[in-house]
PDB file of N, CA and C in Angstrom:
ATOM      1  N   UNK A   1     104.811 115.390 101.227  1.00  0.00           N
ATOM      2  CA  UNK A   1     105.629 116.517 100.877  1.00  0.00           C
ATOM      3  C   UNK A   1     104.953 117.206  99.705  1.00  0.00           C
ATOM      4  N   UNK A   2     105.011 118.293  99.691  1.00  0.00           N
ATOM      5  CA  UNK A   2     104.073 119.281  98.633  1.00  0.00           C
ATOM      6  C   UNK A   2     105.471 120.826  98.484  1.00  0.00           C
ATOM      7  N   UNK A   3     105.166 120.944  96.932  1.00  0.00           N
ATOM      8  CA  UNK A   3     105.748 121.761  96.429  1.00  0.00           C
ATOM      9  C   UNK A   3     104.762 123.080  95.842  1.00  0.00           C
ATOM     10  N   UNK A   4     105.390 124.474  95.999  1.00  0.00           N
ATOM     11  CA  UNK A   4     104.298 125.251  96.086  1.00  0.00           C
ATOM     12  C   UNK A   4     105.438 126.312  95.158  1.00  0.00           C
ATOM     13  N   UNK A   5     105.008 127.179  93.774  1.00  0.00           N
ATOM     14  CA  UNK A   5     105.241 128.268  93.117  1.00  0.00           C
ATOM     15  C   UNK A   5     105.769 129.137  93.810  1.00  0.00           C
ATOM     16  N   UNK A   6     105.478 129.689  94.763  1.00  0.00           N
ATOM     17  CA  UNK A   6     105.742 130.792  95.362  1.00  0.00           C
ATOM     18  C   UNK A   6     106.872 130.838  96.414  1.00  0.00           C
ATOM     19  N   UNK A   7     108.089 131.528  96.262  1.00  0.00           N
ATOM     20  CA  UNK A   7     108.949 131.960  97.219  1.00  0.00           C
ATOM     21  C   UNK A   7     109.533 130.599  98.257  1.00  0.00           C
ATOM     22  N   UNK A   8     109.950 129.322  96.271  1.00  0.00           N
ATOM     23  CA  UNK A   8     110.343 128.264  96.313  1.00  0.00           C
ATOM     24  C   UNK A   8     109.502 127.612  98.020  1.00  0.00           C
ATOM     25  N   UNK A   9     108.522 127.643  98.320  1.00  0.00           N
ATOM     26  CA  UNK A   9     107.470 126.857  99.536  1.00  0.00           C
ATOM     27  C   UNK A   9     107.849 125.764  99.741  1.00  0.00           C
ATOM     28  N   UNK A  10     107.716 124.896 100.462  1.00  0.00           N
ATOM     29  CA  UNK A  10     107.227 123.518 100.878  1.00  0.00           C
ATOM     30  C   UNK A  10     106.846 123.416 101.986  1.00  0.00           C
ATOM     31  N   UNK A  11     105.630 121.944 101.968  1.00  0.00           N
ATOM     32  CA  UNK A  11     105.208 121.481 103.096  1.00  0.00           C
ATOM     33  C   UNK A  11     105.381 119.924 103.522  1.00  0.00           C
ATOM     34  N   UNK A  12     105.847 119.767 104.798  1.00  0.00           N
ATOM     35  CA  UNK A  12     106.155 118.588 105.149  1.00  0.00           C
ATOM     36  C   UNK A  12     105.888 118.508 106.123  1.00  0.00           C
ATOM     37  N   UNK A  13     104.704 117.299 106.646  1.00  0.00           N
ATOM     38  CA  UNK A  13     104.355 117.051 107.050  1.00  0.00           C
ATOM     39  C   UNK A  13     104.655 115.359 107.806  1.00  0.00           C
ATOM     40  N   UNK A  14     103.960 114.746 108.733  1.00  0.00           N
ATOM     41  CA  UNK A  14     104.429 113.885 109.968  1.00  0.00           C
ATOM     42  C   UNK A  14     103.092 113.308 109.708  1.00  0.00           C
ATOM     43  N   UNK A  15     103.210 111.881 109.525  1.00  0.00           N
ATOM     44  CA  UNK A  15     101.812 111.019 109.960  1.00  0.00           C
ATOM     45  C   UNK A  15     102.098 109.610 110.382  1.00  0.00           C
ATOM     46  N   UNK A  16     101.407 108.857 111.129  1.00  0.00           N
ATOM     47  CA  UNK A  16     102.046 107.582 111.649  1.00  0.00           C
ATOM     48  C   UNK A  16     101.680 106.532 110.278  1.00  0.00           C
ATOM     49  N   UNK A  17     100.851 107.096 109.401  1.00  0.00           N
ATOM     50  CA  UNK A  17     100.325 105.904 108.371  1.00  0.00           C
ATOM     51  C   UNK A  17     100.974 107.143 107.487  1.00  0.00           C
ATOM     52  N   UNK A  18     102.030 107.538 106.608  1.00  0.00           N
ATOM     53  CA  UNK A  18     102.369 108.181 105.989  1.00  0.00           C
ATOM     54  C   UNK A  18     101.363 107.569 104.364  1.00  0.00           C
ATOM     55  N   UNK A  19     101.065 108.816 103.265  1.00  0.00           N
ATOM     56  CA  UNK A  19     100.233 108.533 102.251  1.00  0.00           C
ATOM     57  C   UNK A  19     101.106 107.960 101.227  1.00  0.00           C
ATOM     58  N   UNK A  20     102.757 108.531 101.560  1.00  0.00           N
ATOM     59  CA  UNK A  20     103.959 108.220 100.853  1.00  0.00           C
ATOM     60  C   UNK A  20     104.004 108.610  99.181  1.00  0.00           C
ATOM     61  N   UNK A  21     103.317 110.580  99.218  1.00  0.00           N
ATOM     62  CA  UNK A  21     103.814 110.716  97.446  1.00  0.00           C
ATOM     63  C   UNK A  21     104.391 112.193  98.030  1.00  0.00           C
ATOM     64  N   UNK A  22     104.339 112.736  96.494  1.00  0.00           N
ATOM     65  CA  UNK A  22     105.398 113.944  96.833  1.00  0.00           C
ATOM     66  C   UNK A  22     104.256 114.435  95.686  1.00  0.00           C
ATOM     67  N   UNK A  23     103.712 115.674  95.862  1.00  0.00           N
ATOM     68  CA  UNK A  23     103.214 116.473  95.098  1.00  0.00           C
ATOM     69  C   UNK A  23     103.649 118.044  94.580  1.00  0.00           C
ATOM     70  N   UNK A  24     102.923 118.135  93.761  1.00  0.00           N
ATOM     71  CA  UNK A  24     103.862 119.627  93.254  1.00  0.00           C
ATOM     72  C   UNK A  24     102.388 120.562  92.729  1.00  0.00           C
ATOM     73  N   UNK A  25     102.457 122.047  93.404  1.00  0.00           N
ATOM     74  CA  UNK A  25     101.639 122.853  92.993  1.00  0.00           C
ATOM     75  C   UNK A  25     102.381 123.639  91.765  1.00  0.00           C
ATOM     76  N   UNK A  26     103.348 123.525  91.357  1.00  0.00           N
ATOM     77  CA  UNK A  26     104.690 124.445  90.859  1.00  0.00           C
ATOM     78  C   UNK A  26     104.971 123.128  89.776  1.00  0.00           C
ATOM     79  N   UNK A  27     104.996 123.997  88.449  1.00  0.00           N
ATOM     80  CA  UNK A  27     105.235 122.965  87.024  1.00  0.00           C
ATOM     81  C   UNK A  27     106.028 122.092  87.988  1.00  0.00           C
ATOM     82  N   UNK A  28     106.105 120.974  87.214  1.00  0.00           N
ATOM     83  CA  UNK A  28     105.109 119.909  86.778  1.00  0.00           C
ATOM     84  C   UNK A  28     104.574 120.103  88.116  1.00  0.00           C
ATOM     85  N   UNK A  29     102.782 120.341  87.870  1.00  0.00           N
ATOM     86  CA  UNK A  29     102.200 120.042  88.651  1.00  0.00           C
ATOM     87  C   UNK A  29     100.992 118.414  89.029  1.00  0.00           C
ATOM     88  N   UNK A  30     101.239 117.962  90.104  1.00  0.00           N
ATOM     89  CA  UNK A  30     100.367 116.861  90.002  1.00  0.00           C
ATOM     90  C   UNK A  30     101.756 116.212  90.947  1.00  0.00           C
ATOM     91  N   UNK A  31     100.975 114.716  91.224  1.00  0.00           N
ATOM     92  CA  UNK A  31     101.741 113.904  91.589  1.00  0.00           C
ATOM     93  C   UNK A  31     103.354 113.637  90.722  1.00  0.00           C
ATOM     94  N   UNK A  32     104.386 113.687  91.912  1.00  0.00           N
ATOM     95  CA  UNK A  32     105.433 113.930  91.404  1.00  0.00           C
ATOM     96  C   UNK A  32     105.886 112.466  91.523  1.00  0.00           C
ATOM     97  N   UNK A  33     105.788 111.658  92.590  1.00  0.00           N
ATOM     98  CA  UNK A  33     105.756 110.117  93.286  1.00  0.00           C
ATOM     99  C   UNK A  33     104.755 109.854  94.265  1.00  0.00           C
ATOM    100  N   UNK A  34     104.009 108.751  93.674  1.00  0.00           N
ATOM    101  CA  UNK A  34     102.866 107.639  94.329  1.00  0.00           C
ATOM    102  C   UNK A  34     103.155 106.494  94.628  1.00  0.00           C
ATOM    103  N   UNK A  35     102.649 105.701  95.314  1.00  0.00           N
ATOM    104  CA  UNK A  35     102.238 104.133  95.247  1.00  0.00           C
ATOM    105  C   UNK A  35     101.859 103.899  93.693  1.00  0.00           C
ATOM    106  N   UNK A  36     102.387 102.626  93.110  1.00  0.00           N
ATOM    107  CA  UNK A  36     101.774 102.781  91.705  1.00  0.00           C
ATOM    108  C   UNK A  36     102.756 103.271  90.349  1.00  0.00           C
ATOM    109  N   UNK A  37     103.217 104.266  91.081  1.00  0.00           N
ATOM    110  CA  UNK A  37     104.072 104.624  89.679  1.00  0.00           C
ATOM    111  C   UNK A  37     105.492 103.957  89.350  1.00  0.00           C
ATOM    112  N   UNK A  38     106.065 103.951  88.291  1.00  0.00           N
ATOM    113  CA  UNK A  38     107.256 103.193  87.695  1.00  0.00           C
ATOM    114  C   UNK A  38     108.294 103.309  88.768  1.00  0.00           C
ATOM    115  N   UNK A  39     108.823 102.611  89.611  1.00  0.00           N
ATOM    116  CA  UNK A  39     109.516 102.534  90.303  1.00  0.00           C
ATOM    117  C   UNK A  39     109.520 102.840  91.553  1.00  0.00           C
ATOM    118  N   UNK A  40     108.594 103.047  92.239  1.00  0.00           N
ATOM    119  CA  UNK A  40     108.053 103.929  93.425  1.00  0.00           C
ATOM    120  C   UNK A  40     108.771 103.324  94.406  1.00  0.00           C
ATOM    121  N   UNK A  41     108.877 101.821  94.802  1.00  0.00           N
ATOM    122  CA  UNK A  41     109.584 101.515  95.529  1.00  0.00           C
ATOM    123  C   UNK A  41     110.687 100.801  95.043  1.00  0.00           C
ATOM    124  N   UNK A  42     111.555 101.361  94.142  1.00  0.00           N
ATOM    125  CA  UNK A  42     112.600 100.811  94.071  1.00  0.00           C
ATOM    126  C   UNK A  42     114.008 101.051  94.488  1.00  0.00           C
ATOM    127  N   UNK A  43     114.997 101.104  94.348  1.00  0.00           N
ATOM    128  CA  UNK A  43     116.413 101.694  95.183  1.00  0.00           C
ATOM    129  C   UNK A  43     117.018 102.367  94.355  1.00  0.00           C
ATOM    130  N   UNK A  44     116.949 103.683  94.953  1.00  0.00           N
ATOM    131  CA  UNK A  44     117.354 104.796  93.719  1.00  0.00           C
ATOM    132  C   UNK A  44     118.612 105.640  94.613  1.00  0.00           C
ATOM    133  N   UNK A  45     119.345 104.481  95.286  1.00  0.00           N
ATOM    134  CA  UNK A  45     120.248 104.910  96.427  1.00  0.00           C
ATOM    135  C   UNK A  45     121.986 105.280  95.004  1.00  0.00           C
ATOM    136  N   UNK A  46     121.822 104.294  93.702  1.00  0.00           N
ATOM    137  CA  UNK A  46     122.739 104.557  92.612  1.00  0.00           C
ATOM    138  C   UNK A  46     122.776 106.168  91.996  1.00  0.00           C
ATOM    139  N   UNK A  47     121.379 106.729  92.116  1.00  0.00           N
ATOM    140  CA  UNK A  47     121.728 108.559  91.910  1.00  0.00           C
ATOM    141  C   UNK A  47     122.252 109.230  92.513  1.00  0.00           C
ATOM    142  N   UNK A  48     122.970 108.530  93.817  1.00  0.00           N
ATOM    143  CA  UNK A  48     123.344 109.619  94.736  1.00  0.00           C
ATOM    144  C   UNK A  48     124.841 108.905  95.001  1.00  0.00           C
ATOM    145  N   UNK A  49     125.608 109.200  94.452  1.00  0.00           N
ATOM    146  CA  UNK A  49     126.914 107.936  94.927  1.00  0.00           C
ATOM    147  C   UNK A  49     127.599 108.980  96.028  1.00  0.00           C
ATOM    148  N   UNK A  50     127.361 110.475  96.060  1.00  0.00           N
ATOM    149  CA  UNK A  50     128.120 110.774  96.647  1.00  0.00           C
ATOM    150  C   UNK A  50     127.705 111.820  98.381  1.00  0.00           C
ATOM    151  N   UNK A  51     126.237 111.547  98.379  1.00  0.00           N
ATOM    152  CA  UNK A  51     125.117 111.342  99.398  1.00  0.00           C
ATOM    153  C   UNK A  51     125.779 110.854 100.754  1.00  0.00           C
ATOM    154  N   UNK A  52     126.372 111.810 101.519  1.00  0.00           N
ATOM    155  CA  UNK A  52     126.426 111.431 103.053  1.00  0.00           C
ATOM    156  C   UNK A  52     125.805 110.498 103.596  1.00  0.00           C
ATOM    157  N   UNK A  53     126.553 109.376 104.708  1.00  0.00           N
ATOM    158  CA  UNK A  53     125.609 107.810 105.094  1.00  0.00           C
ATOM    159  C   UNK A  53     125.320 108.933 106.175  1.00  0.00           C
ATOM    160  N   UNK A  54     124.496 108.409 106.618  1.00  0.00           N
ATOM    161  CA  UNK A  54     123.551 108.376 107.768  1.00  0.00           C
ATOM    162  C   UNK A  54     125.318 108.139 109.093  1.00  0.00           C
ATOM    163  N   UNK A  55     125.249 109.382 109.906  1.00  0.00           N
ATOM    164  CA  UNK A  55     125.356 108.874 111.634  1.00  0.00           C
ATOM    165  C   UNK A  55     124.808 108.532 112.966  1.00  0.00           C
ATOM    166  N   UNK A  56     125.229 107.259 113.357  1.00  0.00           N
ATOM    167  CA  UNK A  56     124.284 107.514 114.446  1.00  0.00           C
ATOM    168  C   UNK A  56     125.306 107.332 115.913  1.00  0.00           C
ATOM    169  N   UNK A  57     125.701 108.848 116.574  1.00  0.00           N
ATOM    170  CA  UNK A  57     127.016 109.028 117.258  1.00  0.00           C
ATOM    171  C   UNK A  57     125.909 108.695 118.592  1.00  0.00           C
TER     172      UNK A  57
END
């Protein structure tokens, strides 16, 4: 996923080996989340208490 300045952009993209970060061309620019960084895989499911579950009808 990539974040781009202009006319709020993004790109998202599909891969079977995903690279798994989120980058930003648009302050802060650079890696936004990597492999590696403070918490990358941890459960950050507590910021969202009020985040729709998932259906599967």
């Amino acid at each position: 996923m990539s974040f781009f300045p202009k006319l709020a952009a993004f790109n998202l993209s599909w891969h079977e080996q995903p690279e798994r970060r989120i980058s930003s061309y648009a302050p802060p620019k650079g890696d936004l989340t990597r492999p590696g960084m403070d918490n990358h895989e941890g459960d950050h499911s507590a910021w969202y208490p009020d985040f729709p579950g998932l259906r599967w009808d």
